[in-house]
Protein backbone atom coordinates (compact mmCIF):
# COMPACT_ATOMS: atom_id res chain seq x y z
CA UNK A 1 -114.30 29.01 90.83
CA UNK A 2 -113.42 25.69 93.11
CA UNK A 3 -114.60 22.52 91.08
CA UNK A 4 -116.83 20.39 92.96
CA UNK A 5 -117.76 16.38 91.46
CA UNK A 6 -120.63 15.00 92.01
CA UNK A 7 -120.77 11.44 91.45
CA UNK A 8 -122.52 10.25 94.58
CA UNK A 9 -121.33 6.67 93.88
CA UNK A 10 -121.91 6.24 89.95
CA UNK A 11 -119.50 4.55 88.43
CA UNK A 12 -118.16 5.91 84.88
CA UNK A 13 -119.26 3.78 82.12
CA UNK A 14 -119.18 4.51 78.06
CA UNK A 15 -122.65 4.56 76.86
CA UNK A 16 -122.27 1.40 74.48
CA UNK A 17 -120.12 -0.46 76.71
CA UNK A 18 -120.66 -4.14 78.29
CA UNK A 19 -120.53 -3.47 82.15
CA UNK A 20 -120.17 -6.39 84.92
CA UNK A 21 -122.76 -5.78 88.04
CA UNK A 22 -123.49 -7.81 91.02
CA UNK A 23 -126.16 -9.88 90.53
CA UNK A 24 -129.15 -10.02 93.22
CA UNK A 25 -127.39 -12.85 95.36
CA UNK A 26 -124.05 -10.38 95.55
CA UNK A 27 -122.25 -12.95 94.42
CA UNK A 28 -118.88 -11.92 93.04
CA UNK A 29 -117.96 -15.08 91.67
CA UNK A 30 -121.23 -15.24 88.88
CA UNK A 31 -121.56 -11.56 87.83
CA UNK A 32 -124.10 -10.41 85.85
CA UNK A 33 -123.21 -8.90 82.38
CA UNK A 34 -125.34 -6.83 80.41
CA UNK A 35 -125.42 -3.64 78.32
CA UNK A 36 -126.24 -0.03 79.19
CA UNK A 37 -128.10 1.31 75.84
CA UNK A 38 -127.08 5.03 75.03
CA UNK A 39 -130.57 6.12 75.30
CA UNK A 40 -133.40 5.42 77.03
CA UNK A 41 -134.74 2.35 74.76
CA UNK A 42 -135.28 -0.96 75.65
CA UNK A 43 -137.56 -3.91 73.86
CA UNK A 44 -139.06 -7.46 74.26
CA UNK A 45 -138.72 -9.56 70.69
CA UNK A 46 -138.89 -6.48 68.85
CA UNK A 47 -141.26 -4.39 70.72
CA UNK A 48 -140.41 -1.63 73.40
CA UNK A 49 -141.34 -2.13 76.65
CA UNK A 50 -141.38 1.46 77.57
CA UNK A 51 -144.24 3.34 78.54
CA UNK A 52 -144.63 6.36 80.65
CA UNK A 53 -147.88 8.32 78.81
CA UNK A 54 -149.48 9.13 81.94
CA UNK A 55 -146.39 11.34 83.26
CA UNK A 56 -146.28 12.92 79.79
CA UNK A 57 -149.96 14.13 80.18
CA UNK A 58 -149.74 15.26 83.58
CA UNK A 59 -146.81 17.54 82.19
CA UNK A 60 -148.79 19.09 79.48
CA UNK A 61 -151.25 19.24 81.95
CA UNK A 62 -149.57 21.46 84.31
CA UNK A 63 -148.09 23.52 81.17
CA UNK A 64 -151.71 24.47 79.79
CA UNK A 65 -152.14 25.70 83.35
CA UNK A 66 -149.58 27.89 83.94
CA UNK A 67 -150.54 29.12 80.56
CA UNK A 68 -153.47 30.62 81.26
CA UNK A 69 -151.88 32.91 83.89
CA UNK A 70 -149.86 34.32 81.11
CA UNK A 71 -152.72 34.72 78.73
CA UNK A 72 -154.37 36.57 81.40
CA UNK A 73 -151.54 39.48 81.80
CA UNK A 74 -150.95 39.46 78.72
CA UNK A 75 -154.29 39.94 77.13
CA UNK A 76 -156.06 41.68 80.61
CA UNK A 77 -158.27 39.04 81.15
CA UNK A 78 -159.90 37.26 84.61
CA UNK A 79 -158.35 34.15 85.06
CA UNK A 80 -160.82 31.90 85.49
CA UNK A 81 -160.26 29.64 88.96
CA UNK A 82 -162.93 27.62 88.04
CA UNK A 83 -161.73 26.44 84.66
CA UNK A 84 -158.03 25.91 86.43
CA UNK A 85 -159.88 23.49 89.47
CA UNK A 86 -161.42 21.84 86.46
CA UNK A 87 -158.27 21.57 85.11
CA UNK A 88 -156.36 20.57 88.36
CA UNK A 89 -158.77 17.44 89.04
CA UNK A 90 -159.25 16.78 84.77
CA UNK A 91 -163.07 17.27 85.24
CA UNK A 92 -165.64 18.91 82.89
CA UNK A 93 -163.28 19.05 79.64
CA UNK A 94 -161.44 22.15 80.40
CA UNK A 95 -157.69 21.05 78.35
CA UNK A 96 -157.92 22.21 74.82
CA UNK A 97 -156.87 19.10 74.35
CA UNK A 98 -159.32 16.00 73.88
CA UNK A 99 -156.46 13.74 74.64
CA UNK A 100 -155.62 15.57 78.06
CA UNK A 101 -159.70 15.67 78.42
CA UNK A 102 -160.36 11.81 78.30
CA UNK A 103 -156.92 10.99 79.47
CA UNK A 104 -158.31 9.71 82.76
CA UNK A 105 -155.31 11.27 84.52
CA UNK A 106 -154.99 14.14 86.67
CA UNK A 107 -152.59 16.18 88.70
CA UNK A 108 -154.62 16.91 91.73
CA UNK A 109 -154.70 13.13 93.30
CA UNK A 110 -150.91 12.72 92.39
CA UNK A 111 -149.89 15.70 94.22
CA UNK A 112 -148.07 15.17 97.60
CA UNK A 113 -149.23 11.83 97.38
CA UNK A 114 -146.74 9.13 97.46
CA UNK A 115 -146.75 5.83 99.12
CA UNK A 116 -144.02 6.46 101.13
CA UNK A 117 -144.51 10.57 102.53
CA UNK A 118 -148.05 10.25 102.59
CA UNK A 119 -149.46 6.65 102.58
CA UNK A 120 -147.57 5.16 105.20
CA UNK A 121 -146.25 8.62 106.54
CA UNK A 122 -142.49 8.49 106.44
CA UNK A 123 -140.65 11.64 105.79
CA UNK A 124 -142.76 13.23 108.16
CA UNK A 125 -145.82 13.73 106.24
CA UNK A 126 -149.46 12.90 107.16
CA UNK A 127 -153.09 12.61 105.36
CA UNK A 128 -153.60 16.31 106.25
CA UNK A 129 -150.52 17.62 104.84
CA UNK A 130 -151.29 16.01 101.71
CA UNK A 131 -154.87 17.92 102.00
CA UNK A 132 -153.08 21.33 103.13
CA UNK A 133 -150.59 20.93 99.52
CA UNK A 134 -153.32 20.70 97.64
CA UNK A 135 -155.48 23.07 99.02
CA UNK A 136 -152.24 25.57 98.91
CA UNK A 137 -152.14 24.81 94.95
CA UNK A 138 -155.91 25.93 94.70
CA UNK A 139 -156.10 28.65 96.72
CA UNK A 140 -153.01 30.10 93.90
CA UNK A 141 -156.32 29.90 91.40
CA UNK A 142 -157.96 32.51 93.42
CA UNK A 143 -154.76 34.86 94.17
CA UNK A 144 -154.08 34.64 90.34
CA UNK A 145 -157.77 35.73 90.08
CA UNK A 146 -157.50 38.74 92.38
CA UNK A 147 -153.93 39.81 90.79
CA UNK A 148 -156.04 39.83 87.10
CA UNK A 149 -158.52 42.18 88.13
CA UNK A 150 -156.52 44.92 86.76
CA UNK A 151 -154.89 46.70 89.95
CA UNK A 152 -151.13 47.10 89.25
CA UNK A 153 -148.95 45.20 91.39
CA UNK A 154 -147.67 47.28 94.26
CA UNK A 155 -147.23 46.94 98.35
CA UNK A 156 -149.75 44.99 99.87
CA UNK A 157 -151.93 44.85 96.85
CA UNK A 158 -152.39 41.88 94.25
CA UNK A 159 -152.72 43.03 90.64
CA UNK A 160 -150.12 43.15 87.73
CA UNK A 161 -146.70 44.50 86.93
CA UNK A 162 -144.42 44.39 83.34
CA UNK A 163 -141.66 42.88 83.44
CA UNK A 164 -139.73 43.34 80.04
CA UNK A 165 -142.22 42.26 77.60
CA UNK A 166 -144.36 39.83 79.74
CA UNK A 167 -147.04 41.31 81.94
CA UNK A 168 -146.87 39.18 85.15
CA UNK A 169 -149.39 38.76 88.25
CA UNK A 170 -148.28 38.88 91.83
CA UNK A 171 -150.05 38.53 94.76
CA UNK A 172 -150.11 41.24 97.56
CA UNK A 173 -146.67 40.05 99.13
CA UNK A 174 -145.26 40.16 95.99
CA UNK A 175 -145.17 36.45 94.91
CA UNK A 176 -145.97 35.31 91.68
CA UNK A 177 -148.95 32.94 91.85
CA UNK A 178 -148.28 30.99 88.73
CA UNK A 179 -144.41 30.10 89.49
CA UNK A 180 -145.02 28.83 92.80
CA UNK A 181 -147.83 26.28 90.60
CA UNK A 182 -145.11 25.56 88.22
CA UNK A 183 -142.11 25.34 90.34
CA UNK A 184 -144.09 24.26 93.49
CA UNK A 185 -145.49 21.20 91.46
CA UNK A 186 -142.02 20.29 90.00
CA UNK A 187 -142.05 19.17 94.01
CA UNK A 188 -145.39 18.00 95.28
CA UNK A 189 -145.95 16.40 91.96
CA UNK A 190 -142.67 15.17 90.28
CA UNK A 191 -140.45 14.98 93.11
CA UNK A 192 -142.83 13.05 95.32
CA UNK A 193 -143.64 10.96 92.64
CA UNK A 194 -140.24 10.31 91.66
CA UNK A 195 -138.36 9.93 94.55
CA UNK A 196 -140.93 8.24 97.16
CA UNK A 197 -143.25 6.42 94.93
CA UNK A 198 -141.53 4.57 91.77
CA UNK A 199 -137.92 4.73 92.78
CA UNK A 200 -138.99 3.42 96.36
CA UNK A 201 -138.18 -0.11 97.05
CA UNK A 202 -141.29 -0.30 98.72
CA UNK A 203 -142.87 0.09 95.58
CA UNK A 204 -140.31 -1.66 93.13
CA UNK A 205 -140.61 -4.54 95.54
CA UNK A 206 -144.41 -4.12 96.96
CA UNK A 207 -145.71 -7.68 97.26
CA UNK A 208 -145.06 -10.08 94.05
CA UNK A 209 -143.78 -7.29 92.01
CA UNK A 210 -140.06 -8.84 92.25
CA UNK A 211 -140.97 -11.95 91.69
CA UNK A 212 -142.97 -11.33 89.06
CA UNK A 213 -139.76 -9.61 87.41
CA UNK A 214 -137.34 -12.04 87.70
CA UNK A 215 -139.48 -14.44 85.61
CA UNK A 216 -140.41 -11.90 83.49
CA UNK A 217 -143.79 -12.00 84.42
CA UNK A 218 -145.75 -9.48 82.39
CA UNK A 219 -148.60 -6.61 83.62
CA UNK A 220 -152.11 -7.55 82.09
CA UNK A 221 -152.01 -6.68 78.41
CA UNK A 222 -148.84 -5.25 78.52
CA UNK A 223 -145.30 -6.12 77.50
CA UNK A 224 -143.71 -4.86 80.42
CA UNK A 225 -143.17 -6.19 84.00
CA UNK A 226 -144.62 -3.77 86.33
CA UNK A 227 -140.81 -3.62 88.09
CA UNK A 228 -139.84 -1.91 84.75
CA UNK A 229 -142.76 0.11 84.29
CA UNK A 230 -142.69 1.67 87.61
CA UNK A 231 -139.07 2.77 86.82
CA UNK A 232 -140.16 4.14 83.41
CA UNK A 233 -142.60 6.42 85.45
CA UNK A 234 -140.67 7.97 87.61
CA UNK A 235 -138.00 8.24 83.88
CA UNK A 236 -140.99 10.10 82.84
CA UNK A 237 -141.32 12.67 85.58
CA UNK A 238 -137.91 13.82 84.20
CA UNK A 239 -137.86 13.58 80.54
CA UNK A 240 -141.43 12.92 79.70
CA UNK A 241 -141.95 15.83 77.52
CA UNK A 242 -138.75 16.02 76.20
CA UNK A 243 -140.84 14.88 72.81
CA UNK A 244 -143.14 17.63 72.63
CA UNK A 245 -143.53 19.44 69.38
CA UNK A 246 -142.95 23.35 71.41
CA UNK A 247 -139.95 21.95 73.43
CA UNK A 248 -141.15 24.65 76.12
CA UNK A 249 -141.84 22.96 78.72
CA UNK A 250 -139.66 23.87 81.77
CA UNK A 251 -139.43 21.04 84.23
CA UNK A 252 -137.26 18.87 85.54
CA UNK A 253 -135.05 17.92 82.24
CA UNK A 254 -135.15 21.60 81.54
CA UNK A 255 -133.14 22.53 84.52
CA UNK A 256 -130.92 19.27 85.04
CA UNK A 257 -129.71 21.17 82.11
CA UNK A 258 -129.05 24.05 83.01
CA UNK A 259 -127.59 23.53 86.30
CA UNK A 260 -125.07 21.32 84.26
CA UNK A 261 -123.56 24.22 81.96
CA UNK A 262 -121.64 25.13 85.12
CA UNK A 263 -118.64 23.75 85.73
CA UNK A 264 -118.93 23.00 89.36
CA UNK A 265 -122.35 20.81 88.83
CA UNK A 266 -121.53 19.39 84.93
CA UNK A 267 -121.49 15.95 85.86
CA UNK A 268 -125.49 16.25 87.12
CA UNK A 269 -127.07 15.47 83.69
CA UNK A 270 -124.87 12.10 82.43
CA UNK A 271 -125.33 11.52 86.70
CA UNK A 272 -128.85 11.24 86.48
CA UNK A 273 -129.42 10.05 82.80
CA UNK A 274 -126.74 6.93 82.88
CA UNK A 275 -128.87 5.96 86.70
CA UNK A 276 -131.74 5.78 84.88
CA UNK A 277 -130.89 3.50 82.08
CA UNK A 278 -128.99 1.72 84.35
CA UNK A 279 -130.97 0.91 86.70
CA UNK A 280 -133.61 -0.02 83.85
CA UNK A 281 -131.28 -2.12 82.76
CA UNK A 282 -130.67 -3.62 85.59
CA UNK A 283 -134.03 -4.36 86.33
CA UNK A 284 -134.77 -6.18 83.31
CA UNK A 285 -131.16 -8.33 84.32
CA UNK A 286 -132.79 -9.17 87.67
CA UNK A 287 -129.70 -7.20 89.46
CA UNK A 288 -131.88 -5.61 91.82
CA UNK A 289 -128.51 -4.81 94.41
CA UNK A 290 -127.39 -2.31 90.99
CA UNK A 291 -131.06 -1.07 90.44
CA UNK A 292 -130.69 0.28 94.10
CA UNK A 293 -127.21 2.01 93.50
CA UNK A 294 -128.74 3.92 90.80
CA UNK A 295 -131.95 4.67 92.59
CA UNK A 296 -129.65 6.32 95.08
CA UNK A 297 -127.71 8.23 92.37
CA UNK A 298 -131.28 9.74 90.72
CA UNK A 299 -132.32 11.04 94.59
CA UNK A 300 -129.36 12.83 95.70
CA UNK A 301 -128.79 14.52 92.01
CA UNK A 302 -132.27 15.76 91.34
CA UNK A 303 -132.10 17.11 95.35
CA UNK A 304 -129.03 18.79 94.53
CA UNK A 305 -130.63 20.50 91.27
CA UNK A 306 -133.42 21.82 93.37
CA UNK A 307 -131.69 22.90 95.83
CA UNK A 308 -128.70 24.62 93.38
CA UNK A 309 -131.90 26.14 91.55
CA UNK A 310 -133.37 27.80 95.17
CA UNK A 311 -130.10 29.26 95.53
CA UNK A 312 -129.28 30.25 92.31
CA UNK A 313 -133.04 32.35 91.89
CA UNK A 314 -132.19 33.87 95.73
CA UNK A 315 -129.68 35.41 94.41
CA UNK A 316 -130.81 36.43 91.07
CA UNK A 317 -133.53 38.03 93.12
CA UNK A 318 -131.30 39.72 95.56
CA UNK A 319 -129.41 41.43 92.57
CA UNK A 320 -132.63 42.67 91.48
CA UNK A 321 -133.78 44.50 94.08
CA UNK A 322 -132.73 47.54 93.64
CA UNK A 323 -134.63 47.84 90.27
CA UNK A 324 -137.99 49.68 90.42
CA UNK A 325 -138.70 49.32 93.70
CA UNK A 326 -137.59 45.74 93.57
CA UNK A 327 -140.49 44.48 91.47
CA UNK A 328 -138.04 43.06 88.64
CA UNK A 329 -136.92 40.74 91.74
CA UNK A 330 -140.35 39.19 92.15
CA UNK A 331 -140.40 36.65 89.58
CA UNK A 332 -136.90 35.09 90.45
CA UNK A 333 -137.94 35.25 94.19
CA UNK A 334 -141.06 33.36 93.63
CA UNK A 335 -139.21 30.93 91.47
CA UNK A 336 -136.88 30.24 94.21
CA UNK A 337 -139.89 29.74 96.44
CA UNK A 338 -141.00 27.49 94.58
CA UNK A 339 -137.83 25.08 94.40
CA UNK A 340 -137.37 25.25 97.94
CA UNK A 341 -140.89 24.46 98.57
CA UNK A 342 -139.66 21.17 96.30
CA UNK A 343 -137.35 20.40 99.02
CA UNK A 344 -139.37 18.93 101.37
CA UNK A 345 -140.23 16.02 98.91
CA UNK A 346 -136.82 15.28 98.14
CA UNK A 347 -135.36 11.86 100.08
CA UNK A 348 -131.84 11.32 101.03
CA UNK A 349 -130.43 8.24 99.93
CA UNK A 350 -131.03 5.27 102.09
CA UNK A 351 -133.32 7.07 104.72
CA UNK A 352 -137.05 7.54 104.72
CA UNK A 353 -135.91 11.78 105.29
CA UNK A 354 -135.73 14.29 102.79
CA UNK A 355 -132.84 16.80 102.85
CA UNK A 356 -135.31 19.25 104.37
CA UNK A 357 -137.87 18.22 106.75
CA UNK A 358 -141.46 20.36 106.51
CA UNK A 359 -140.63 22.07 109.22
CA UNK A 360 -137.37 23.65 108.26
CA UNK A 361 -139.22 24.17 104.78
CA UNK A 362 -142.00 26.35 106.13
CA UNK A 363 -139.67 27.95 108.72
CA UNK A 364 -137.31 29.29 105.53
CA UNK A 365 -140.93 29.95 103.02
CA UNK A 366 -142.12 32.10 105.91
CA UNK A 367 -138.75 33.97 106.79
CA UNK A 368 -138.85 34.79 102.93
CA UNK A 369 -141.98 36.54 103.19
CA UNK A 370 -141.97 38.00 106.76
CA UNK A 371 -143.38 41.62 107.47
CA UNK A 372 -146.18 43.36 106.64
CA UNK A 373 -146.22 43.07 103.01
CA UNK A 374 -144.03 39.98 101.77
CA UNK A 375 -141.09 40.53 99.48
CA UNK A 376 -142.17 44.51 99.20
CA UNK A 377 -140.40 45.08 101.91
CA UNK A 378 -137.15 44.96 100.08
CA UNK A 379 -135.37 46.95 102.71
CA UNK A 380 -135.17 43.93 104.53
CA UNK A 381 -135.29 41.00 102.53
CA UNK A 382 -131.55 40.83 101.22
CA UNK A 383 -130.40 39.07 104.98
CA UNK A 384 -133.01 36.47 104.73
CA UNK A 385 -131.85 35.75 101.21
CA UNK A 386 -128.86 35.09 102.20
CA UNK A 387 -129.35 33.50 105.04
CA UNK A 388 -131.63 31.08 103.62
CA UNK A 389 -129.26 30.78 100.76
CA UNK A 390 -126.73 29.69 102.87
CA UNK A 391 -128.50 27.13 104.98
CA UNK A 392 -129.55 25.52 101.70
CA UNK A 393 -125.87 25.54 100.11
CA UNK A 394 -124.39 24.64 103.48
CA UNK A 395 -126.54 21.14 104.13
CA UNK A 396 -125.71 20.13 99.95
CA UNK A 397 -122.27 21.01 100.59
CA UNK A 398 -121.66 23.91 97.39
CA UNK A 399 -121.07 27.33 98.52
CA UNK A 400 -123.56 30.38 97.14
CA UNK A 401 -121.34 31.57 95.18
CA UNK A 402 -121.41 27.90 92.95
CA UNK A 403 -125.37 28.10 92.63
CA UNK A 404 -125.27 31.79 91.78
CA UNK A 405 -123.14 31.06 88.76
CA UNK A 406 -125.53 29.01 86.97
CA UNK A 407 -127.25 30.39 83.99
């Protein structure tokens, strides 16, 4: 296959190395030297100054959610939209987790809610699109409900269907209610979050915030600037719960990963990982001009794993169709919804415009599942795969072929 690189402007650096950056005047003559750590780890006499708890939560969160839509196949259960609103707005103890119960976080008023998309509306987005994402989420509560009740999954009708060992739920036009949650929110949630809230300079720079960093002015009780902790949160979106004990949560980290075992996108991981701790570095060196560069570097390479992911689960799905009845192409399909539902909060480098604008995302969502009954009608649903599948690969510059390598 043709080798693509995709460094997007990061320059190569060993891990341990002592790099010279710009400083914040861009003056050549007085550069600013400083070390990139190897990981992500950096202190203040002795203690660390990261901290990014409330993005680890909000994962585990949204992972004891999509859990209960398996428990529910799998043991023939109602799932309960009730207990998953209570657990979408963290109200009325429903985690089984007392930590995730008095956390104080939640994952409803973080979704599709950054400063930049939906606070002062670039991107396209507005107060009622931000109302209309949420409200989408919720309303998958209620289709999971339905698609529990114990109907099997066939045209037109919600219920359940078994796919290898696990007993899945599906909607009546054959999506799968929990992946567009899980895959959808890896958008709304981490995406927006990421790439138009804490890597934005209008937050990074927001009032006294720089200032405050380049003396090394800390947050209240804290011993962190809030320059550096905003980085560390959107650090966390990514590889927040790379820690945790069942290492099974599937976000973002998760499939950085896997889009990297191919050859044509292996560069994406040390891309993305080396931007963040350099640009945390940078940070704490004042060299905002660098912190910028690498903010650039994070955007474009998590856009190009969501969009290599849409493609990639397109085509899984399309190869699928043609077992029983094309129900064994459902889950794939939805997952691929999902992703490209992510790409209308993804933000092209040095533009307030994501790669996709809403439009073009809800013109390619509803192509997917045109005709009477959704993705059952599998007659006609391999041209819109591709199609689609093309459009996405065509504007990121890979061919299909590329994302339908990756494991």
């Amino acid at each position: 296959m043709k080798r693509i690189t995709y460094s997007f402007g990061a320059i190569v650096l060993s891990l341990s190395m002592l790099t010279s950056c710009s400083s914040d005047n861009d003056d050549a003559t007085n550069p600013v030297t400083y070390e990139i750590p190897s990981t992500y780890s950096f202190d203040r006499n002795g203690v660390t100054t990261v901290e990014f708890d409330g993005q680890t939560t909000r994962l585990n969160m949204l992972n004891e959610m999509g859990a209960k839509f398996t428990d529910a196949g799998t043991n023939g259960t109602a799932l309960n939209v009730l207990e998953l609103q209570n657990m979408f707005s963290n109200t009325n103890n429903a985690f089984s987790s007392a930590a995730l119960n008095s956390s104080g976080k939640n994952i409803k008023s973080k979704t599709a809610a950054s400063n930049d998309y939906f606070t002062l509306f670039l991107g396209g987005g507005s107060t009622a699109e931000k109302v209309a994402v949420q409200s989408y989420f919720e309303s998958q509560f209620t289709i999971g409900n339905v698609a529990s009740l114990g109907n099997s999954a066939s045209a037109g009708v919600a219920g359940s269907y078994l796919d290898g060992s696990k007993m899945r739920l599906f909607a009546a036009n054959g999506l799968e209610p929990q992946q567009i949650l899980l895959k959808g929110m890896m958008g709304a949630l981490m995406m927006d979050q990421i790439s138009n809230q804490y890597l934005s300079v209008n937050t990074l720079d927001k009032a006294s915030t720089r200032i405050e960093n380049t003396n090394k002015v800390l947050a209240e009780n804290s011993n962190f600037t809030t320059m550096e902790h905003y980085w560390d949160e959107a650090y966390g979106y990514v590889y927040g719960a790379d820690d945790v004990a069942t290492n099974s949560l599937k976000f973002w980290s998760s499939y950085i990963k896997q889009v990297n075992e191919d050859a044509d996108f292996n560069t994406v991981s040390t891309d993305i990982n080396l931007a963040f701790r350099k640009g945390r570095a940078a940070i704490v060196n004042n060299d905002y001009l660098v912190r910028d560069q690498q903010t650039a570097i994070i955007q474009k390479n998590l856009a190009l794993v969501a969009a290599v992911r849409s493609v990639y689960y397109l085509q899984e799905g399309k190869a699928k169709l043609v077992q029983d009845n094309g129900a064994k192409a459902f889950h794939a399909l939805s997952e691929g919804y999902g992703f490209i539902m992510s790409l209308r909060y993804t933000r092209q480098p040095g533009t307030d415009n994501p790669y996709f604008s809403k439009v073009e995302v809800d013109a390619m969502l509803a192509s997917l599942v045109s005709g009477p009954n959704g993705l059952w009608d599998i007659d006609n649903l391999s041209p819109k795969l591709d199609a689609i599948s093309a459009q996405i690969a065509s504007r990121f510059g890979f061919s299909v072929e590329q994302a339908a390598t990756v494991n």
